[in-house]
N, C-alpha and C. Protein backbone atom coordinates (compact mmCIF):
# COMPACT_ATOMS: atom_id res chain seq x y z
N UNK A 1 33.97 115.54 59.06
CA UNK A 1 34.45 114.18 59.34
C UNK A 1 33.63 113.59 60.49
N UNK A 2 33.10 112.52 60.46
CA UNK A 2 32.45 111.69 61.03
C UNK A 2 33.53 110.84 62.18
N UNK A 3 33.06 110.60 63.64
CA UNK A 3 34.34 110.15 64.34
C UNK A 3 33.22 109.54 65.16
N UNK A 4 33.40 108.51 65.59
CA UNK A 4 33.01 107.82 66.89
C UNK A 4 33.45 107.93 68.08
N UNK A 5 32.75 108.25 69.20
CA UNK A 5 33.56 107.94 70.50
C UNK A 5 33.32 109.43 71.06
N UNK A 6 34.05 109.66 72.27
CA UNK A 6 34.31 110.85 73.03
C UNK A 6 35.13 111.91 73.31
N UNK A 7 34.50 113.17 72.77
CA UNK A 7 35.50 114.28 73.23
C UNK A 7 35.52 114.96 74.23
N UNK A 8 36.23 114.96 75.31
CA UNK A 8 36.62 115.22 76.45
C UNK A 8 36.72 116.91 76.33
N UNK A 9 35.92 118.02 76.64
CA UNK A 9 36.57 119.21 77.17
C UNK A 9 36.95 119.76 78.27
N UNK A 10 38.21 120.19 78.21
CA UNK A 10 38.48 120.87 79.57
C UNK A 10 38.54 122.00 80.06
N UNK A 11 38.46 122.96 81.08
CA UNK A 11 38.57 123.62 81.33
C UNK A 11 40.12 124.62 81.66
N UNK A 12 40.77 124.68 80.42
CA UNK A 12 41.88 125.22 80.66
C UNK A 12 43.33 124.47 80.38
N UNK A 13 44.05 124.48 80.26
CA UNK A 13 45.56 123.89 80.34
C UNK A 13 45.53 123.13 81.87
N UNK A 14 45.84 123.94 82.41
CA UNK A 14 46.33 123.03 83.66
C UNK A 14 45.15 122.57 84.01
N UNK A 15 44.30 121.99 84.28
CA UNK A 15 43.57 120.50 84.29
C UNK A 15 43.91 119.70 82.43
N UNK A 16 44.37 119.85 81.85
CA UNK A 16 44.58 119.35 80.31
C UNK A 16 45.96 118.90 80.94
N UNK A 17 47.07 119.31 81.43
CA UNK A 17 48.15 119.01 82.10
C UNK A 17 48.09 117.90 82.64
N UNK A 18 47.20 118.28 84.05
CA UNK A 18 46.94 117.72 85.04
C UNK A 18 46.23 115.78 84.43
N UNK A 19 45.53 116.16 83.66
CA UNK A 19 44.64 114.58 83.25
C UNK A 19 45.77 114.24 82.56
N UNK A 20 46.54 114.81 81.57
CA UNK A 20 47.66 113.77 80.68
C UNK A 20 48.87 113.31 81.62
N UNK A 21 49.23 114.06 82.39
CA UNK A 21 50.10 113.20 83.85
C UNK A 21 49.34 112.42 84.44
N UNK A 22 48.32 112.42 84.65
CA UNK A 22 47.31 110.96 85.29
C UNK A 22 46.85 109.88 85.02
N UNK A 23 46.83 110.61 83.34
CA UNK A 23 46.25 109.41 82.37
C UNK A 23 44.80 109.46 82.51
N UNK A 24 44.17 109.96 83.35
CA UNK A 24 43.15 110.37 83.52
C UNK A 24 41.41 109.40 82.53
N UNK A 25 42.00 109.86 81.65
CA UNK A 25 41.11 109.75 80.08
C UNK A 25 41.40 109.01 79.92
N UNK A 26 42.98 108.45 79.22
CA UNK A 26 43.34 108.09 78.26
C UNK A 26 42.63 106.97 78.05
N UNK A 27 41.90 106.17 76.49
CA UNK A 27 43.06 106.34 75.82
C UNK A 27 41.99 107.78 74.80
N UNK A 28 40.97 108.89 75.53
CA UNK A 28 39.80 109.03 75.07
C UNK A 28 40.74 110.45 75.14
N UNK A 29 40.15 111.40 73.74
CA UNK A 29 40.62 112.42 73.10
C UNK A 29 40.00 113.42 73.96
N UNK A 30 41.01 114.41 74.36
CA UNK A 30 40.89 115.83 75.36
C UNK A 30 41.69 116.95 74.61
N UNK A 31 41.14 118.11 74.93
CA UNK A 31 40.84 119.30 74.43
C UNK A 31 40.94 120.51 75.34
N UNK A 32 41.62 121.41 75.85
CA UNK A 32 41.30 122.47 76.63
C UNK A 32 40.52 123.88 76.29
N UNK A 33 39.86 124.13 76.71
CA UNK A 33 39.63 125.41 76.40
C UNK A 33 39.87 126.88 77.13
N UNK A 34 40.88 127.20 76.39
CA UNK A 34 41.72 128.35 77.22
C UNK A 34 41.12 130.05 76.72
N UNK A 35 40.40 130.15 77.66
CA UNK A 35 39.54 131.20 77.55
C UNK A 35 39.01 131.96 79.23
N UNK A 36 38.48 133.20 78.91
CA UNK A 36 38.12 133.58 80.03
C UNK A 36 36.84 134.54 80.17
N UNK A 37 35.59 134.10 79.67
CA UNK A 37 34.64 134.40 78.80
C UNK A 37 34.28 135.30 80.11
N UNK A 38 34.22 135.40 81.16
CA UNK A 38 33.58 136.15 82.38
C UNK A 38 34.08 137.80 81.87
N UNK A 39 35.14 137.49 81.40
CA UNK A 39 35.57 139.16 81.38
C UNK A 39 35.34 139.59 80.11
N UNK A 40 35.31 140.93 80.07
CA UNK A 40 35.84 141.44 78.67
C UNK A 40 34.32 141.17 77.86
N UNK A 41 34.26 141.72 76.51
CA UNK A 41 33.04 141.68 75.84
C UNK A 41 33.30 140.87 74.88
N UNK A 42 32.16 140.27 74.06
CA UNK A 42 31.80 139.27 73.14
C UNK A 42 30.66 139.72 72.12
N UNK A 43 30.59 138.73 71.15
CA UNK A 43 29.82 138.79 70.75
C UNK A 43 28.39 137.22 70.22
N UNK A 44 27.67 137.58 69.69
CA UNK A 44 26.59 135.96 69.74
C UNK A 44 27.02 135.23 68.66
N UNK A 45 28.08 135.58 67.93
CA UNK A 45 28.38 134.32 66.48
C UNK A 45 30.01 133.69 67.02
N UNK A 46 29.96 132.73 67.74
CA UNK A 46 30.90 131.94 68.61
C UNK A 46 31.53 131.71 68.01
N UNK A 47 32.87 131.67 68.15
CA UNK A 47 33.95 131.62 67.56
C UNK A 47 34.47 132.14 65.70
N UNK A 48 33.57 133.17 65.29
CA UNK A 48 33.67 133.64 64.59
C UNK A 48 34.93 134.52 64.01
N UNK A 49 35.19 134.77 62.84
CA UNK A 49 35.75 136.19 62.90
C UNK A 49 35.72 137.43 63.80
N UNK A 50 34.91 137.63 63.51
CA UNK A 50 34.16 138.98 64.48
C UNK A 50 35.07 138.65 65.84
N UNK A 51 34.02 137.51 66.26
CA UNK A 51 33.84 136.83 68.11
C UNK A 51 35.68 137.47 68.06
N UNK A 52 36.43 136.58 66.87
CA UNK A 52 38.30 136.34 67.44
C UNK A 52 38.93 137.47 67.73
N UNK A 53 38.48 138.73 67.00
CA UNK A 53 38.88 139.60 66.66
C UNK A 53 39.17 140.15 68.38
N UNK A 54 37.58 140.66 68.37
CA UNK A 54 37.12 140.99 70.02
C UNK A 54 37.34 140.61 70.57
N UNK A 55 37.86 139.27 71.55
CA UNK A 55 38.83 138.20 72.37
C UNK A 55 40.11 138.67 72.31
N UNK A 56 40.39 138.95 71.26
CA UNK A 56 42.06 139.19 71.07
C UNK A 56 42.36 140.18 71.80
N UNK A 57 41.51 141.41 71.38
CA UNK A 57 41.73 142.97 71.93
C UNK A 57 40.82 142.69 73.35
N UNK A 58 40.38 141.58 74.11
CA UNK A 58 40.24 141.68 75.26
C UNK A 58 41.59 141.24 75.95
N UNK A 59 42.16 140.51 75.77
CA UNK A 59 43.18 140.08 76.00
C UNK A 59 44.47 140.29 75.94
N UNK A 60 44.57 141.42 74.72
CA UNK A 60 45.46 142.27 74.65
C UNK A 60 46.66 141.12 73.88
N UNK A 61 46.06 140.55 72.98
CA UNK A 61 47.08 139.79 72.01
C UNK A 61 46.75 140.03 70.83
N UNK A 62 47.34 139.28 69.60
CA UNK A 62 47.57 139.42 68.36
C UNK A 62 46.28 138.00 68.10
N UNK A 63 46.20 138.44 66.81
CA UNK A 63 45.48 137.35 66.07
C UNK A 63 45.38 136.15 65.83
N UNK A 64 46.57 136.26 65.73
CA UNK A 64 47.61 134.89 65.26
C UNK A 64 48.00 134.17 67.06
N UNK A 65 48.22 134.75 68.23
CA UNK A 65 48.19 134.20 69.14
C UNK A 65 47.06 133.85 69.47
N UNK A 66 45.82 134.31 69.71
CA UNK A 66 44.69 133.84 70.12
C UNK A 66 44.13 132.88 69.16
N UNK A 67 44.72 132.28 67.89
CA UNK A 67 44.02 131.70 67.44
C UNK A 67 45.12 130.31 67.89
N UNK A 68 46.33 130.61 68.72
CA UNK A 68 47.19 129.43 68.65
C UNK A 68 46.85 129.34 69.95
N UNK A 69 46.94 129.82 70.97
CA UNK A 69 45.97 129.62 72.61
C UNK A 69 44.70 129.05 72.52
N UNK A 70 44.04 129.84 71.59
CA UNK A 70 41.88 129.04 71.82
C UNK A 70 41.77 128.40 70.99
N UNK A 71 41.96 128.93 69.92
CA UNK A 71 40.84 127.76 68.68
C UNK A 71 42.20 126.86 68.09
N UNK A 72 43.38 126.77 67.98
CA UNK A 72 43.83 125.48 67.93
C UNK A 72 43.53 124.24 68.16
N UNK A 73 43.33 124.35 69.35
CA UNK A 73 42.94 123.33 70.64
C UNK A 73 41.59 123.13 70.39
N UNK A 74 40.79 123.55 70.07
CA UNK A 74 39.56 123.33 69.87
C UNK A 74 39.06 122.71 68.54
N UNK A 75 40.06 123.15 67.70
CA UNK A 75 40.13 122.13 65.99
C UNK A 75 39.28 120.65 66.15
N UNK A 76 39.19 119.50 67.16
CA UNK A 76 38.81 118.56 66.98
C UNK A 76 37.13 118.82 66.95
N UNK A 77 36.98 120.20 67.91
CA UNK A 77 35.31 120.26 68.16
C UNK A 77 34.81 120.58 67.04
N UNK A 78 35.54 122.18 66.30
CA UNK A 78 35.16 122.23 65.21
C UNK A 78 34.94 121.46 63.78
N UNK A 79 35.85 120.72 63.77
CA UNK A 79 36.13 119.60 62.57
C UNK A 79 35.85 118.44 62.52
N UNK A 80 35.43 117.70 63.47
CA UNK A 80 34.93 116.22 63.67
C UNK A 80 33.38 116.23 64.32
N UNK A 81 32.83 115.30 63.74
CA UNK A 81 31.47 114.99 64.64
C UNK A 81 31.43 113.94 65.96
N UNK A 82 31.60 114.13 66.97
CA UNK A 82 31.56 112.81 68.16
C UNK A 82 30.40 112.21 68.80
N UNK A 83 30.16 111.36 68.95
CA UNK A 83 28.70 111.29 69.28
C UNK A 83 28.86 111.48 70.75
N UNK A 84 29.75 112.01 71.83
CA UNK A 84 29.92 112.12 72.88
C UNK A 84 30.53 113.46 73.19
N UNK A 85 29.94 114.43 74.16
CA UNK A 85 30.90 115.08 74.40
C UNK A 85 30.85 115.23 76.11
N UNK A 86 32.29 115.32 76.54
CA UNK A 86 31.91 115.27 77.89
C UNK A 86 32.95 116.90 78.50
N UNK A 87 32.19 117.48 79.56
CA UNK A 87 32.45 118.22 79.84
C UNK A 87 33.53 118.49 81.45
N UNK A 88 34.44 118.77 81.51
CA UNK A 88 35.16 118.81 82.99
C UNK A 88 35.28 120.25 83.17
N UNK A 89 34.72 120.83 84.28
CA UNK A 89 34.50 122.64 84.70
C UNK A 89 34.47 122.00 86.16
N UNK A 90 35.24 123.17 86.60
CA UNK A 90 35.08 123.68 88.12
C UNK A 90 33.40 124.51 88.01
N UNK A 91 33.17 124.45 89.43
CA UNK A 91 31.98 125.19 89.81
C UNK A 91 31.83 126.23 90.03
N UNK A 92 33.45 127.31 90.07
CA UNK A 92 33.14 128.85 90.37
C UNK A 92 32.97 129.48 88.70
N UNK A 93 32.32 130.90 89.23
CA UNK A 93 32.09 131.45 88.05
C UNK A 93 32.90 131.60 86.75
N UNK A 94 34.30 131.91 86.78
CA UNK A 94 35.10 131.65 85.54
C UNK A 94 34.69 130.55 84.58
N UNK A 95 34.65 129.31 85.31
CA UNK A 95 34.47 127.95 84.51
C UNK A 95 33.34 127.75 84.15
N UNK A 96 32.26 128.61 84.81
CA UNK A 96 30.54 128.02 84.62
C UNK A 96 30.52 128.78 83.11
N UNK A 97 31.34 130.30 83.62
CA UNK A 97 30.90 131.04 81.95
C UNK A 97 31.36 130.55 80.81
N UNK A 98 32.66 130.22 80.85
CA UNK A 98 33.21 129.04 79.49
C UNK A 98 32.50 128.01 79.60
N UNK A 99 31.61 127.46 80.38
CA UNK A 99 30.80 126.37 80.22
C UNK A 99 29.69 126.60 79.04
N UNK A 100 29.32 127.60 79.76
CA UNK A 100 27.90 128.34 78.94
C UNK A 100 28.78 128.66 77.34
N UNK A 101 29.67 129.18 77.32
CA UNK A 101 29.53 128.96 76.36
C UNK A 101 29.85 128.29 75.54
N UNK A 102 30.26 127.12 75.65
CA UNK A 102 30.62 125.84 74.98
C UNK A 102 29.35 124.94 74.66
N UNK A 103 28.66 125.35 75.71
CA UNK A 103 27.05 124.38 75.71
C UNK A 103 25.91 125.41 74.44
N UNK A 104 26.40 126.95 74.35
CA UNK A 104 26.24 128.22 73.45
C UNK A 104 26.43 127.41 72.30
N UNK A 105 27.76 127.34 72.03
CA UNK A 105 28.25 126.80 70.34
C UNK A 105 27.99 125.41 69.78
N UNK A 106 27.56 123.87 71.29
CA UNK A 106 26.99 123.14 71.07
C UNK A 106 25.56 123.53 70.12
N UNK A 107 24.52 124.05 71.05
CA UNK A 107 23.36 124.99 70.24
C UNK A 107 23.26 125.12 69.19
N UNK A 108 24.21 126.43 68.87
CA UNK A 108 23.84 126.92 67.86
C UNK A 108 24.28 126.06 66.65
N UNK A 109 25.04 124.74 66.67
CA UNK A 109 25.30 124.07 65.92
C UNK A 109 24.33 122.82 66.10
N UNK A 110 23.15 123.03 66.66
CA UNK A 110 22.19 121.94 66.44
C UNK A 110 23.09 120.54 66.86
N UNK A 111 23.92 120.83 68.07
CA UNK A 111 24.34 118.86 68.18
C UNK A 111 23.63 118.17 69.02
N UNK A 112 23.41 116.74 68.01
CA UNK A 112 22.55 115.99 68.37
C UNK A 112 22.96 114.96 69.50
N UNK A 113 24.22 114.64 69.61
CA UNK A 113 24.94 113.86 70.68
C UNK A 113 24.46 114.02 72.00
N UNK A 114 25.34 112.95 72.78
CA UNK A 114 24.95 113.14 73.98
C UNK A 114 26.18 114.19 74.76
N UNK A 115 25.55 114.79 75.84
CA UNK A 115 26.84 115.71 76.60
C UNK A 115 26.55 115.03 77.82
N UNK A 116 28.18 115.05 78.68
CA UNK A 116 27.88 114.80 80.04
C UNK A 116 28.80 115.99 80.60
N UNK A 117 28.34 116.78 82.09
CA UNK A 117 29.08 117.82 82.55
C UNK A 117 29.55 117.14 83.44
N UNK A 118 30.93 117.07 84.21
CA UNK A 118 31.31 116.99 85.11
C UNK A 118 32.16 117.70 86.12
N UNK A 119 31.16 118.14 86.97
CA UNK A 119 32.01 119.02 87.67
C UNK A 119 33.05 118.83 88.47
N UNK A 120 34.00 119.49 88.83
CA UNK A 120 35.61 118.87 89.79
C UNK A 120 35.90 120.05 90.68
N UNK A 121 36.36 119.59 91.54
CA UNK A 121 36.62 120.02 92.62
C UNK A 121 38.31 121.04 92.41
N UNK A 122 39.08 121.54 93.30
CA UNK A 122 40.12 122.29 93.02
C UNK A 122 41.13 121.38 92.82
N UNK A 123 41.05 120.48 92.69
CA UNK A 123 42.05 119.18 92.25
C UNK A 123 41.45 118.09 91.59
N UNK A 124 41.03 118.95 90.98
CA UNK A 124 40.40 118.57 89.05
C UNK A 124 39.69 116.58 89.56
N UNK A 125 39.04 116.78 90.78
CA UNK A 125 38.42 115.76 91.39
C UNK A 125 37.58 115.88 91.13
N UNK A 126 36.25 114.46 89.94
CA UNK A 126 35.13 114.89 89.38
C UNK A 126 34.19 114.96 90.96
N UNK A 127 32.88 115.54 91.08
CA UNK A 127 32.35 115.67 92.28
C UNK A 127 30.71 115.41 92.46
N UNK A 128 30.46 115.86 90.85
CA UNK A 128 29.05 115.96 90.18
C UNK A 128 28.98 115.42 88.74
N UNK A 129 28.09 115.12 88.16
CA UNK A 129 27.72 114.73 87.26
C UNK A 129 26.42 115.18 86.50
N UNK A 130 26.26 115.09 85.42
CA UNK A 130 24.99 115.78 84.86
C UNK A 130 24.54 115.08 83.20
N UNK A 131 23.90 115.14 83.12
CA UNK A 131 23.43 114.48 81.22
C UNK A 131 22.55 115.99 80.68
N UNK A 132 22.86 116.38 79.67
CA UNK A 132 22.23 117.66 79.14
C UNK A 132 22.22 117.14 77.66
N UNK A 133 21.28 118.62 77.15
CA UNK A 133 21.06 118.21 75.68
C UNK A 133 21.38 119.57 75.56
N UNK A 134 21.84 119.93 74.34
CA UNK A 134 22.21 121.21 73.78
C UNK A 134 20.94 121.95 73.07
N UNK A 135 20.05 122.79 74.22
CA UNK A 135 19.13 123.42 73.75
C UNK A 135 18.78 124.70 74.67
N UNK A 136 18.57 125.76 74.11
CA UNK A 136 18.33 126.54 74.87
C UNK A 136 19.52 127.11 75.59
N UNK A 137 21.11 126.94 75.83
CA UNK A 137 21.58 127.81 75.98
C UNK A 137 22.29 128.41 74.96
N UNK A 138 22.34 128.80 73.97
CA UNK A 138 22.62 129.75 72.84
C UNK A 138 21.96 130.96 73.45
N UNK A 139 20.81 130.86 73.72
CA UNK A 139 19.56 132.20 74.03
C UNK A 139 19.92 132.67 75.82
N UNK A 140 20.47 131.77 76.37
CA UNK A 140 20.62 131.90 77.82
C UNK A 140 22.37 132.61 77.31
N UNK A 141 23.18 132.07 76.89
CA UNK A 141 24.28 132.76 76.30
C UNK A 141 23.76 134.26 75.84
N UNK A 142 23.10 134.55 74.92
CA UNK A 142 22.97 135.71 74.25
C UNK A 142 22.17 136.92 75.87
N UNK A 143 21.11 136.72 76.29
CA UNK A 143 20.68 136.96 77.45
C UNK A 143 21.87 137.59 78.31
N UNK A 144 22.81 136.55 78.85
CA UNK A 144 23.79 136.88 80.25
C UNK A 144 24.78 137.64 79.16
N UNK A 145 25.42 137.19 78.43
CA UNK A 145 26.87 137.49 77.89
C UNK A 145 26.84 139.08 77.01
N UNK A 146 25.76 139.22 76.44
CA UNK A 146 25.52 139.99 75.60
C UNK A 146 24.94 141.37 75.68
N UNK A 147 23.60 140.50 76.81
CA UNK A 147 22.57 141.61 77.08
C UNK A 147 22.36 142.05 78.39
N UNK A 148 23.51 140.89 79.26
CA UNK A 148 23.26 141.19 80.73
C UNK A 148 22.94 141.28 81.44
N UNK A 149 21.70 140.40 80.93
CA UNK A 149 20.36 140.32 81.48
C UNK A 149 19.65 139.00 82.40
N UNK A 150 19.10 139.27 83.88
CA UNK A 150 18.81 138.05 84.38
C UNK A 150 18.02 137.18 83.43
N UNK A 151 18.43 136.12 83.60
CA UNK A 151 17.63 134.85 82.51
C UNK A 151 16.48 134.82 83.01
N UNK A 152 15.37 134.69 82.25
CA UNK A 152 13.68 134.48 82.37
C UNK A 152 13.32 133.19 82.66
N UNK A 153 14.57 132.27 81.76
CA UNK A 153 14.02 130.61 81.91
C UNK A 153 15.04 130.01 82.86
N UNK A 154 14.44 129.11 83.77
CA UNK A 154 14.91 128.72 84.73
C UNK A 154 16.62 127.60 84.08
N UNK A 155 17.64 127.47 84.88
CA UNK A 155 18.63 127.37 84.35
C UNK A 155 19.09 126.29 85.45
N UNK A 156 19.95 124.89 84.43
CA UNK A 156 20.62 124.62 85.23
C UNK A 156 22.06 123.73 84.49
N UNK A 157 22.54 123.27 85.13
CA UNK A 157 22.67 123.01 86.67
C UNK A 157 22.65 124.07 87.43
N UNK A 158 22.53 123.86 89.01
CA UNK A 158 22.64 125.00 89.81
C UNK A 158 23.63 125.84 89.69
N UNK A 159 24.91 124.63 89.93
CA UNK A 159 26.33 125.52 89.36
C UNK A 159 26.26 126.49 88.35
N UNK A 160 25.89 126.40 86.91
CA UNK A 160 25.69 127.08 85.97
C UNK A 160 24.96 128.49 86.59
N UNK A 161 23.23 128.21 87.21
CA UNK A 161 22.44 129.32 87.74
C UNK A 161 23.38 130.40 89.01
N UNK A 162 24.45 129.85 89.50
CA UNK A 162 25.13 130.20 90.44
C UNK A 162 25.95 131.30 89.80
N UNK A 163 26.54 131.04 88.92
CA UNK A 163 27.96 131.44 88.23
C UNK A 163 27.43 132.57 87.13
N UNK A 164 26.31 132.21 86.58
CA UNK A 164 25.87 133.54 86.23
C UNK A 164 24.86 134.75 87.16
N UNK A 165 24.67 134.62 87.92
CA UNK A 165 24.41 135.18 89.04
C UNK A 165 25.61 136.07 89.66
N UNK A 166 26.52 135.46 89.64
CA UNK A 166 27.87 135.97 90.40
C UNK A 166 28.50 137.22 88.89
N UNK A 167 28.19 136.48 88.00
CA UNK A 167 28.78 137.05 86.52
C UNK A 167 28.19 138.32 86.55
N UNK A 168 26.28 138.03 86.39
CA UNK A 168 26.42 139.84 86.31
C UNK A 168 25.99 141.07 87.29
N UNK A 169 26.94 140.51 88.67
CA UNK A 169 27.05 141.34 89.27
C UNK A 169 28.80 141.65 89.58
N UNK A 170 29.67 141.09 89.55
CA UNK A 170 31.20 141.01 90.25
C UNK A 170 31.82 142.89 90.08
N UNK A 171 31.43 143.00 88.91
CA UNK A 171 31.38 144.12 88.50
C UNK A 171 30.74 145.65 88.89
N UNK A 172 29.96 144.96 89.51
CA UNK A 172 29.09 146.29 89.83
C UNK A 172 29.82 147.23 91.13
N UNK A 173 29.35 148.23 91.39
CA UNK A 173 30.11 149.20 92.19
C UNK A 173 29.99 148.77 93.79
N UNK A 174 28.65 148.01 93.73
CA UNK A 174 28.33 147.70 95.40
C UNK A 174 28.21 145.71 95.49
N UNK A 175 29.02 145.50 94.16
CA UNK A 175 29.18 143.71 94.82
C UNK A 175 30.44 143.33 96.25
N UNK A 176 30.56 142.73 96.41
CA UNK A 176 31.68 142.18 97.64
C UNK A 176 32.56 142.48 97.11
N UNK A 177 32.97 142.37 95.77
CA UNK A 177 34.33 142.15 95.25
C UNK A 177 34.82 143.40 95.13
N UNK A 178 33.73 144.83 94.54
CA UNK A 178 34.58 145.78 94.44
C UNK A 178 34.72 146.31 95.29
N UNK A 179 33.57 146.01 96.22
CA UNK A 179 33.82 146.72 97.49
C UNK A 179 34.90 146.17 98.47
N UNK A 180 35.48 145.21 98.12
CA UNK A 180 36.83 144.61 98.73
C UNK A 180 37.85 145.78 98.49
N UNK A 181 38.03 145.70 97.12
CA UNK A 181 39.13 146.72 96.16
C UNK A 181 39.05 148.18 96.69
N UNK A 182 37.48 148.53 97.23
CA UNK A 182 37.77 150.34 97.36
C UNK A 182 38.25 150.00 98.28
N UNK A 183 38.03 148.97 99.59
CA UNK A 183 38.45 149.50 100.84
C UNK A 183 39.70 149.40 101.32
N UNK A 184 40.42 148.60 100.34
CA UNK A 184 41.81 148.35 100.05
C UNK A 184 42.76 148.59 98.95
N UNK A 185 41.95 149.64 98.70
CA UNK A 185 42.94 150.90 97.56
C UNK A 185 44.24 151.51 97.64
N UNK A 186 44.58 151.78 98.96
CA UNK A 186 45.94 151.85 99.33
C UNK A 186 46.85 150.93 99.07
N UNK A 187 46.71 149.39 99.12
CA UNK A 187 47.36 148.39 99.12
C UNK A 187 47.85 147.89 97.69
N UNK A 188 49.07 147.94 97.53
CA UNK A 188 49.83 147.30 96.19
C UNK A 188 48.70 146.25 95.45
N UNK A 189 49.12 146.85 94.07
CA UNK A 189 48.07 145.60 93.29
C UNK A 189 49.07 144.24 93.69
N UNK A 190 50.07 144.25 93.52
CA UNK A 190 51.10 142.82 94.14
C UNK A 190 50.76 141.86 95.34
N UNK A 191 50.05 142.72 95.98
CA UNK A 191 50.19 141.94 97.62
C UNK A 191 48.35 142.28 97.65
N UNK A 192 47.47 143.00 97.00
CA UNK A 192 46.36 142.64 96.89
C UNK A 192 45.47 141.62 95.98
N UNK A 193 46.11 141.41 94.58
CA UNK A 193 45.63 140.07 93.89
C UNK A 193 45.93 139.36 94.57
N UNK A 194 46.70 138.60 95.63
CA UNK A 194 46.97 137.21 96.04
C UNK A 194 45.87 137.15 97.24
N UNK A 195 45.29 138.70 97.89
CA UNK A 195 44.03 138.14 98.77
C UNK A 195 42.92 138.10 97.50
N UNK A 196 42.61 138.55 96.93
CA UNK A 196 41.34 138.33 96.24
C UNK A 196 41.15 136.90 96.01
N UNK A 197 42.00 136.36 94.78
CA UNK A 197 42.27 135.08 94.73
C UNK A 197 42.14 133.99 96.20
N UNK A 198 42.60 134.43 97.52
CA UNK A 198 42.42 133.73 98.09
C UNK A 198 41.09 134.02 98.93
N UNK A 199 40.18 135.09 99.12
CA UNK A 199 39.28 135.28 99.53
C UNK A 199 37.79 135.55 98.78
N UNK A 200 37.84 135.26 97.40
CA UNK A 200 36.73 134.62 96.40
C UNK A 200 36.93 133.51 95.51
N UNK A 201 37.12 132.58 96.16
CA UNK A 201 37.23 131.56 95.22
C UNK A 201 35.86 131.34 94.57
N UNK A 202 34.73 131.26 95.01
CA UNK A 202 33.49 131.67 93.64
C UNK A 202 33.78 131.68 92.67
N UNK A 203 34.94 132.79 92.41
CA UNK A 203 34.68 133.52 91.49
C UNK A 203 35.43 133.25 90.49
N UNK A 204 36.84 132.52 90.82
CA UNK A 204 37.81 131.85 90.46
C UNK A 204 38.68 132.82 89.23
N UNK A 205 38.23 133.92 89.50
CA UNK A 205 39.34 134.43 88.51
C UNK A 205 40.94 134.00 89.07
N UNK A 206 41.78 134.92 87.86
CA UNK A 206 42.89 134.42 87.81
C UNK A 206 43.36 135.95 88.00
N UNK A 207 45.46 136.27 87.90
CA UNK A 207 46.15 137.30 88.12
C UNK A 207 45.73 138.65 87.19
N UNK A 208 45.32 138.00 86.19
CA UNK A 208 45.49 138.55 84.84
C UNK A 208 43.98 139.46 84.99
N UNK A 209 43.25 139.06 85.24
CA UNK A 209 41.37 139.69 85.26
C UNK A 209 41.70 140.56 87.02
N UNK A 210 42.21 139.80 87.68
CA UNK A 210 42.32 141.08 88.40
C UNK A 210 42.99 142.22 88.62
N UNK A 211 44.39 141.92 87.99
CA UNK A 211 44.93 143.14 87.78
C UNK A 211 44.34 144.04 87.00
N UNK A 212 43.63 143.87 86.11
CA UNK A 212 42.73 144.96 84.82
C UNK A 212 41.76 145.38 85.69
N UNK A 213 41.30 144.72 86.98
CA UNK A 213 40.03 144.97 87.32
C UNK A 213 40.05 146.28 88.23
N UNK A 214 41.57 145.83 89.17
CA UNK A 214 42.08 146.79 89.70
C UNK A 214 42.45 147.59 89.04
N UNK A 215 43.07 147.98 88.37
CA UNK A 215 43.15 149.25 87.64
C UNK A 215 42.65 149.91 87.01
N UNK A 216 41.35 149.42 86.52
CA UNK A 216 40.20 150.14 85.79
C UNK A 216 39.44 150.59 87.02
N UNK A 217 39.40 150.34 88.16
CA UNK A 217 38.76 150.48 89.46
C UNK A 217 39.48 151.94 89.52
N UNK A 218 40.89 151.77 89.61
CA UNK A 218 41.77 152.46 90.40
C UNK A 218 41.54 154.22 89.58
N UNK A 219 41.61 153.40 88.27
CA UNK A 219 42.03 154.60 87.36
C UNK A 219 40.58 155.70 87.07
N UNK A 220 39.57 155.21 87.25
CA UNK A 220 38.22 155.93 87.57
C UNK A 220 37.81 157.11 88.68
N UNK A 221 38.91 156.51 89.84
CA UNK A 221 38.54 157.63 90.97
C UNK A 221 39.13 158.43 90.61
């Protein structure tokens, strides 16, 4: 189906919340995308079978829920053509990686439209602005997400070059973050997710990625 005009993506429910109490958009069509592509493994055929399957069992849901959480909501991207798409992401790493890969499935679907990114602040305040064409990150997707590998071709926005930078290291045994976690191994996962969260915002994970993180940490020693 052929559609004129602009599709708004967002980064998540609550900024999708947040803009329909504001009015924000209106009267222009928005979309969240409720995902958390930083964690957990994937694969390069976006939103596929395969891709849903693997999301699900990262997430530790059913089929049928992950397809009523992510790709519901996403039905207008898949099913309509817009000649606009505009993008709303925070700048820490969580949001840059669902960025990438939204700008990934732009790609690999050859869209010819125009995109605009706009970045927002922690109160979904736009801050930055950007005009992109959908080329070249499918391969910058497959590279970071897949292969884990520093990108060869220079990347931007900065935000974007930032956030995968942060991506494939958070993990590693000697980044800030885990080394936060060993040195505060004694301390309740309860009363230690609420410093992480408040002492990497970078990184912008949420309760849910750090509790797994901690305990896959925990459960290793």
């Amino acid at each position: 189906m052929n559609r004129t005009g602009t599709l708004n993506i967002l980064n998540g429910t609550e900024m999708y919340k947040n803009f329909m109490e504001t009015h924000f958009l209106k009267p222009e069509s928005m979309i969240p995308f409720n995902e958390a592509m930083c964690y957990g493994e994937t694969c390069d055929d976006l939103f596929s079978e395969a891709f849903t399957e693997m999301r699900a069992r990262v997430h530790g849901v059913r089929l049928a829920q992950y397809a009523e959480i992510t790709l519901s909501p996403l039905q207008p991207l898949f099913s309509e053509n817009f000649d606009r798409i505009a993008l709303w992401f925070d700048e820490d790493m969580f949001c840059q990686i669902n960025l990438l890969t939204i700008l990934a499935w732009l790609d690999q679907k050859d869209y010819k439209g125009s995109i605009d990114l706009h970045l927002v602040d922690n109160h979904f305040q736009p801050v930055r602005s950007y005009s992109l064409e959908a080329k070249g990150y499918d391969s910058l997707y497959k590279q970071v997400l897949i292969h884990k590998a520093i990108p060869q071709q220079e990347v931007h926005p900065s935000s974007l070059k930032k956030g995968i930078n942060l991506y494939l290291n958070y993990l590693k045994e000697d980044s800030e973050l885990m080394l936060y976690i060993q040195k505060h191994q004694d301390v309740p996962i309860k009363s230690l997710v609420p410093a992480l969260i408040e002492n990497f915002k970078d990184y912008g994970l949420g309760d849910t990625q750090y509790v797994e993180i901690i305990k896959s940490y925990r459960q290793n020693q």
